[in-house]
Protein backbone atom coordinates (compact mmCIF):
# COMPACT_ATOMS: atom_id res chain seq x y z
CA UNK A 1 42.50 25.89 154.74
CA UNK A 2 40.01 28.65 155.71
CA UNK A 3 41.82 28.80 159.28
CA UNK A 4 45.27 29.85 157.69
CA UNK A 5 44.27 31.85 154.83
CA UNK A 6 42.90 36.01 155.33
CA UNK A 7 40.30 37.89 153.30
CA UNK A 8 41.78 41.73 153.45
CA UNK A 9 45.25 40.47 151.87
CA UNK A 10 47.82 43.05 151.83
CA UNK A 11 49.09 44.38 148.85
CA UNK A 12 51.49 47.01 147.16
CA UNK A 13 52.04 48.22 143.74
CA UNK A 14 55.12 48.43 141.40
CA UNK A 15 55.28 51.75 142.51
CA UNK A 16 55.98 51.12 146.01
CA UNK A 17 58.60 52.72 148.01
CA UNK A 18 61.15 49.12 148.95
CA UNK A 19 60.88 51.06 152.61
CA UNK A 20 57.48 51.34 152.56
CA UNK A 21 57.34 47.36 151.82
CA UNK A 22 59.68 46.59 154.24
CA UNK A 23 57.30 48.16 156.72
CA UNK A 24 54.08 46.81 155.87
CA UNK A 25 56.39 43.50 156.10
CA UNK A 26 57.42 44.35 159.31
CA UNK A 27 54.61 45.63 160.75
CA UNK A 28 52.02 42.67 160.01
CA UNK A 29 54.34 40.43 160.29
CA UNK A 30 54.44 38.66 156.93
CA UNK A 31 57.60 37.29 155.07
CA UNK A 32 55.90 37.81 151.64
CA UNK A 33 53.71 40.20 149.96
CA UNK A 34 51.87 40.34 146.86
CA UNK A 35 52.30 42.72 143.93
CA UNK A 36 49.46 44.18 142.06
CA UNK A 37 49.22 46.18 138.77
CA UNK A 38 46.50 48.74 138.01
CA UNK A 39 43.60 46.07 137.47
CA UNK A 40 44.32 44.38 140.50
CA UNK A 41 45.94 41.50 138.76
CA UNK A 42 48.96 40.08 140.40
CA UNK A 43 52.21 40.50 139.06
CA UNK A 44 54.67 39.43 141.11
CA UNK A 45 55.40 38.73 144.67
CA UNK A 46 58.60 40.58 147.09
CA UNK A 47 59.65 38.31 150.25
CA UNK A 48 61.63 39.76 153.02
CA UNK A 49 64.47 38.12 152.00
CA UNK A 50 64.79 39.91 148.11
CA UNK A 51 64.97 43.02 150.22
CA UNK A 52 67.28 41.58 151.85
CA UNK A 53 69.36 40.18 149.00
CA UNK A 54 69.39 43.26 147.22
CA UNK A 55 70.53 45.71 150.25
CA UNK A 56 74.00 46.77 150.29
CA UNK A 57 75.93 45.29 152.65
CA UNK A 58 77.80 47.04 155.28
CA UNK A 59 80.28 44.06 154.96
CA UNK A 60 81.03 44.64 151.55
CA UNK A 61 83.77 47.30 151.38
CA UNK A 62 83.14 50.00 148.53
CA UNK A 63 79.49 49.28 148.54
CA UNK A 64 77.51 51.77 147.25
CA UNK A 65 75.71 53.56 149.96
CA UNK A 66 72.06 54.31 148.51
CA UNK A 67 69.09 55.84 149.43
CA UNK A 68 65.95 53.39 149.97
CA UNK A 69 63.81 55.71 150.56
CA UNK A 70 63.67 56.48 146.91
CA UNK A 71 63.98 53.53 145.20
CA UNK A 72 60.52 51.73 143.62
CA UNK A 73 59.93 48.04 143.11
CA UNK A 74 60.32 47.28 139.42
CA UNK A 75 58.39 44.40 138.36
């Protein structure tokens, strides 16, 4: 188990930008990611694909066009 498993796990907050998790996603290439509150407990985790899920969808006529950069992770 030690082979698969890290020690510097990557982490966000509730507070998190959903961009900013998508990147850290993106950029260590890691379909899920915990979230911690202010004691370092965890409180929840965000996969790739609940991003995903709960993007508008260009396919979706009269979806709402919002602005990610702005919206938080509410856990």
């Amino acid at each position: 188990m030690e082979e698969i498993m890290v020690k510097d796990v990557i982490t966000i907050e509730r507070t998190t930008l959903i961009r900013t998790a998508l990147e850290l996603l993106e950029k260590h290439r890691i379909r899920h990611i915990p979230v911690i509150d202010e004691n370092d407990y965890v409180v929840g985790i965000v996969a790739d694909r609940d991003i995903r899920d709960a993007s508008p969808s260009i396919f979706q006529p009269g979806t709402i066009k919002k602005n990610w950069n702005s919206l938080f992770l509410l856990l």
